[in-house]
Protein backbone atom coordinates (compact mmCIF):
# COMPACT_ATOMS: atom_id res chain seq x y z
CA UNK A 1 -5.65 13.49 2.98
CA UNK A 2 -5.18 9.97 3.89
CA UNK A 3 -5.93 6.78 2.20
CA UNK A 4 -6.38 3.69 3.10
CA UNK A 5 -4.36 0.56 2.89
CA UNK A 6 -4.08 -3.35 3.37
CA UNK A 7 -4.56 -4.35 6.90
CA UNK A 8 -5.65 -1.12 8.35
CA UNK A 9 -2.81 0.88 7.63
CA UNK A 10 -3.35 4.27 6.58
CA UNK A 11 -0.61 6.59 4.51
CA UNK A 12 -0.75 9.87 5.50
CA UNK A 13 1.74 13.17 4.78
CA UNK A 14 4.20 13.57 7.08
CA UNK A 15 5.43 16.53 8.76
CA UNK A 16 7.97 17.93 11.16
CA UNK A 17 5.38 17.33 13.80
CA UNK A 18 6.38 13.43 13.15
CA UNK A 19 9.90 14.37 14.09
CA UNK A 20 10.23 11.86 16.81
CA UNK A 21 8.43 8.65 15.34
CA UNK A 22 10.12 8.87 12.49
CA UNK A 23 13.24 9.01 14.15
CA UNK A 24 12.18 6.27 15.78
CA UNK A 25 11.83 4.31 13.19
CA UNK A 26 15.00 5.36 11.52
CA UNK A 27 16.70 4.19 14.38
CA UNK A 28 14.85 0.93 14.54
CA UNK A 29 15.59 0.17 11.02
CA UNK A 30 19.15 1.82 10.33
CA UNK A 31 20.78 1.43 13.54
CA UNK A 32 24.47 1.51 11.50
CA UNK A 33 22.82 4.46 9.43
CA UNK A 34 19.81 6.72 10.76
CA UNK A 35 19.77 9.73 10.10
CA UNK A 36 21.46 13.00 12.10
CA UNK A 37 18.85 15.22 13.63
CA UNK A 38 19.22 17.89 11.61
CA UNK A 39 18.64 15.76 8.48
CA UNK A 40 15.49 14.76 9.73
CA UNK A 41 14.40 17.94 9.95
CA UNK A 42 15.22 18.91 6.80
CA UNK A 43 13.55 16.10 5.18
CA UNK A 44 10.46 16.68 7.09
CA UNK A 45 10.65 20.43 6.22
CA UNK A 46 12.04 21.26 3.19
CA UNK A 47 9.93 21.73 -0.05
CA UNK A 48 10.13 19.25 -2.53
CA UNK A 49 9.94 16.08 -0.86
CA UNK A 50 7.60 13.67 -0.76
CA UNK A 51 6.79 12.30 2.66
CA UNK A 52 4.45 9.61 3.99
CA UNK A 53 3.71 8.23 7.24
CA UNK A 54 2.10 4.61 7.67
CA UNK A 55 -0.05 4.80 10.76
CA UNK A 56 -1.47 1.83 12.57
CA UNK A 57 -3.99 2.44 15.48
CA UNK A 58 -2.71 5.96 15.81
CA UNK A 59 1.01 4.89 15.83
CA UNK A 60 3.49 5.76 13.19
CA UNK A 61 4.72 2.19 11.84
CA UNK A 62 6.62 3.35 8.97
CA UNK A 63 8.27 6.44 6.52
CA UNK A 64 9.37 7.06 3.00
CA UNK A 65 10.30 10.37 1.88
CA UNK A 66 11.22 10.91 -1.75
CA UNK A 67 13.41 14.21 -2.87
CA UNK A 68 11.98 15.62 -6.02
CA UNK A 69 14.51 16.66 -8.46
CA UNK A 70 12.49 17.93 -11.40
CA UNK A 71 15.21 18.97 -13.56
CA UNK A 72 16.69 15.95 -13.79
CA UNK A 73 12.59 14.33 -14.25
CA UNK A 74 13.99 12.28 -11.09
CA UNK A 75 13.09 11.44 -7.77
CA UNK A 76 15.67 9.60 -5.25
CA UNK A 77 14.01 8.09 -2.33
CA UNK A 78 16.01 9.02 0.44
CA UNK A 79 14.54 6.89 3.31
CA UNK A 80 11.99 4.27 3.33
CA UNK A 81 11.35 2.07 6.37
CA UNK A 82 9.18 -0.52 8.48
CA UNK A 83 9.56 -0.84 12.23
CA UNK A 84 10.71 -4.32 12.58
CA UNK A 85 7.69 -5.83 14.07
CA UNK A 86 5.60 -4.60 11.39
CA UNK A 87 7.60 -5.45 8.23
CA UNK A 88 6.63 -8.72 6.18
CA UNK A 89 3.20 -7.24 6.32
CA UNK A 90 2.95 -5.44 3.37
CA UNK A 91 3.66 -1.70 4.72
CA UNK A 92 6.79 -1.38 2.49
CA UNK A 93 5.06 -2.12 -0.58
CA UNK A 94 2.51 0.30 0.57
CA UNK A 95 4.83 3.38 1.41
CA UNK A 96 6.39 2.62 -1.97
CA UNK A 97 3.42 2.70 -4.36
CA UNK A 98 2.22 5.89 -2.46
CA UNK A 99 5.23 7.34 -3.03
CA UNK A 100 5.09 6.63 -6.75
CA UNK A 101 1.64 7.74 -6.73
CA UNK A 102 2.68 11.29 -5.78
CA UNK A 103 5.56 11.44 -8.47
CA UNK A 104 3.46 12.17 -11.46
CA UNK A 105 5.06 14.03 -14.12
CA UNK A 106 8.52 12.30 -13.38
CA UNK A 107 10.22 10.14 -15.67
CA UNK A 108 11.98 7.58 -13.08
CA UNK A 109 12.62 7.04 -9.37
CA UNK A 110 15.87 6.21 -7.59
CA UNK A 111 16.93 4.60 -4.48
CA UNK A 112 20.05 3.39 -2.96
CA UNK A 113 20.32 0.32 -0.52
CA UNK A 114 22.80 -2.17 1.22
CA UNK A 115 23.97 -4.68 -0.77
CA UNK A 116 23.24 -7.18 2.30
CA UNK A 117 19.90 -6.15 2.92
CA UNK A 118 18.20 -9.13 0.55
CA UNK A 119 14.68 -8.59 2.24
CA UNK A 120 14.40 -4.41 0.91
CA UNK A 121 16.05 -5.71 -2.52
CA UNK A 122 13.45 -8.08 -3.00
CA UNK A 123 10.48 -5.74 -2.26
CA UNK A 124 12.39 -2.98 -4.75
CA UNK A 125 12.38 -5.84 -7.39
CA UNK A 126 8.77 -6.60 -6.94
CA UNK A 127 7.98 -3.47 -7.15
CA UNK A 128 9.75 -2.75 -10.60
CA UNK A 129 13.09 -1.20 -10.00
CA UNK A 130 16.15 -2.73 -11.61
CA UNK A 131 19.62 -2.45 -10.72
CA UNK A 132 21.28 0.01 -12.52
CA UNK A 133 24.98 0.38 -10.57
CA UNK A 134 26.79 0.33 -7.40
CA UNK A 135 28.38 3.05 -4.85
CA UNK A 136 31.30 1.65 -3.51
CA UNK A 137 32.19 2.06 0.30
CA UNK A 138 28.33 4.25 0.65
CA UNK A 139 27.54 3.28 3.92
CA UNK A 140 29.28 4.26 7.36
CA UNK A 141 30.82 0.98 8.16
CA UNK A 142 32.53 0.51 4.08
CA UNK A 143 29.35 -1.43 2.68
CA UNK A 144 28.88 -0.81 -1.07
CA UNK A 145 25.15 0.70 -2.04
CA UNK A 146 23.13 -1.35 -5.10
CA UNK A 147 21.53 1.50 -6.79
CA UNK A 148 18.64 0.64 -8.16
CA UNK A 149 15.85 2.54 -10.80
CA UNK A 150 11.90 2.29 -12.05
CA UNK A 151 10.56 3.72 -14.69
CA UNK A 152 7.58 5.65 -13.77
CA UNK A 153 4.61 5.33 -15.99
């Protein structure tokens, strides 16, 4: 099932079969950060997760996968990103609200980013999450994480 959205885009669910777009765009967009190999494969394979693919004229243009944690009535995104010649566009916003879509049942979704990256907080904020703390040396080169959290429906 796919559906579509603004500018052409369609979300689709992703699969292992994606292993190598999505890397790419993990790479593209986290080049401090992306994700080992076997963690992609997980993500794309384990059970419980919430993955979507933004495709754009039959290329993948950006991810979000979303681990369901249902005893906590919590999801944490775990990835979300837009190649870099395709954010701005609306994509993000997209992946998100799909995302959210597929959450139902779940009393709030999580997500943690770089305190530097302005651009992704703004979207989050847009889209409803509030800060709610901080991780302190998260990322691989000692960055802090903003944690942030939206209440779903």
């Amino acid at each position: 099932m796919s559906e579509s959205v603004k500018s052409g885009v369609r979300l689709e669910p992703a699969s292992w079969r994606d292993l190598n777009a999505v890397r790419h765009v993990e790479q593209a967009c986290f080049p401090k950060d992306a994700w080992p190999l076997l963690d992609m494969i997980s993500i794309l394979s384990f059970p419980n997760v919430v993955r979507l693919k933004a495709m754009l004229d039959g290329k993948l243009v950006g991810f979000i996968a979303a681990d369901v944690r249902a005893r906590e009535n919590t999801a944490w995104i775990a990835t979300v990103g837009v190649l870099p010649e395709f954010q701005g566009r609306g994509f993000g916003q997209a992946l998100l609200e799909g995302c959210e879509a597929r959450l139902t049942g779940l009393r709030r979704v999580r997500l943690s980013v770089r305190m530097s990256n302005e651009q992704a907080i703004r979207l989050y904020e847009r889209a409803g999450y509030e800060k709610v703390g901080t991780w302190g040396r998260y990322y691989s080169d000692g960055e802090d994480a903003l944690v942030m959290e939206k209440i779903l429906g």
